[in-house]
Protein backbone atom coordinates (compact mmCIF):
# COMPACT_ATOMS: atom_id res chain seq x y z
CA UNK A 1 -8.81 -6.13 -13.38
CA UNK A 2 -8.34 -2.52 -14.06
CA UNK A 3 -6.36 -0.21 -11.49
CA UNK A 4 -7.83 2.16 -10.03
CA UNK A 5 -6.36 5.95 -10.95
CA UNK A 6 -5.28 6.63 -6.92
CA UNK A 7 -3.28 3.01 -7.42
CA UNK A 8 -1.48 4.10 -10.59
CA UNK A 9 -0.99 7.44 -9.06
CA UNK A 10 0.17 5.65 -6.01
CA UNK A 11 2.94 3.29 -7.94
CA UNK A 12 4.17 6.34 -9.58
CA UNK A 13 4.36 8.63 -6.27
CA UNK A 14 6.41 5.06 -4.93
CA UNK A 15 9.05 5.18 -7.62
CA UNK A 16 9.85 8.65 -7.01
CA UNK A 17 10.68 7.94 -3.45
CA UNK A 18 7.54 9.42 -1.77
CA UNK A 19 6.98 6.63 0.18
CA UNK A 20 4.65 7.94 2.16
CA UNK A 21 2.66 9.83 -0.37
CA UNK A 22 2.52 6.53 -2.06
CA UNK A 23 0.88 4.75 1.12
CA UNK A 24 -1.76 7.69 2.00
CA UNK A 25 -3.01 7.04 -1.83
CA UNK A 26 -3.13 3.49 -1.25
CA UNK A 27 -4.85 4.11 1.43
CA UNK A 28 -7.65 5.57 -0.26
CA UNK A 29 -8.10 2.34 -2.18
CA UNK A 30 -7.85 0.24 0.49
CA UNK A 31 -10.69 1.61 1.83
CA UNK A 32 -13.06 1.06 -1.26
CA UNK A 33 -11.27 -2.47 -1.76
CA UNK A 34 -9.61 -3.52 1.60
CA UNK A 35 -8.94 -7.26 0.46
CA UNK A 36 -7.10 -6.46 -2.61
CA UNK A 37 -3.71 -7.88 -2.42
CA UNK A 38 -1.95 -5.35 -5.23
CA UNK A 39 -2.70 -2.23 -2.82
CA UNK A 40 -2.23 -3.85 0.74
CA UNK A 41 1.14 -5.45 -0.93
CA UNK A 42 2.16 -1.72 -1.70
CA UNK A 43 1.02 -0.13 1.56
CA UNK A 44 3.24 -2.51 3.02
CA UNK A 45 6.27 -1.82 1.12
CA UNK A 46 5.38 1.88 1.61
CA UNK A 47 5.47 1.62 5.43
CA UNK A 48 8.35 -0.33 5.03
CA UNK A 49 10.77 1.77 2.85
CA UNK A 50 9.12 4.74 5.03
CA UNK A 51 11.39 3.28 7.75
CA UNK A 52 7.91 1.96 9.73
CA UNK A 53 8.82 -1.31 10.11
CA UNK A 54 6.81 -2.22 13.05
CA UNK A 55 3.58 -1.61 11.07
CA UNK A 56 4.78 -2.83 7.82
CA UNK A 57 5.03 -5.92 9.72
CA UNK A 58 1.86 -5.58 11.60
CA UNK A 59 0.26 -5.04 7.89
CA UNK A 60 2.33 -8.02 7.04
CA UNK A 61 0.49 -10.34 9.37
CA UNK A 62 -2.71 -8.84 8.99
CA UNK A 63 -2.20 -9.72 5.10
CA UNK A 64 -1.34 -13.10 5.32
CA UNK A 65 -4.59 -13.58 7.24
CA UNK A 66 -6.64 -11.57 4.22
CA UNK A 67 -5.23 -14.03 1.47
């Protein structure tokens, strides 16, 4: 499966630390494709290394329920 550009742009918005750049451009994907594990696995991390850990673990669980 091919990335999407917003996901690539997303990865590479992550590694420089802009965690929460990184999540609203997941976001964007997530709404086009909300079941696809790659993106809601990085939204999660993004809310998470954001310091948002209550809803990277409320994305958590509403993950494990989407697999």
């Amino acid at each position: 499966m091919k990335e999407s550009e917003n996901f690539y742009n997303a990865k590479q918005v992550f590694q420089k630390g802009d965690f929460l750049g990184a999540f609203d451009l997941s976001q964007k994907d997530l709404e086009k494709d909300p079941k696809n594990h790659d993106i809601l696995y990085l939204a999660t991390l993004c809310l998470a290394r954001s310091g948002a850990t209550d809803q990277a673990i409320s994305s958590l669980n509403n993950y494990k329920f989407q697999i």
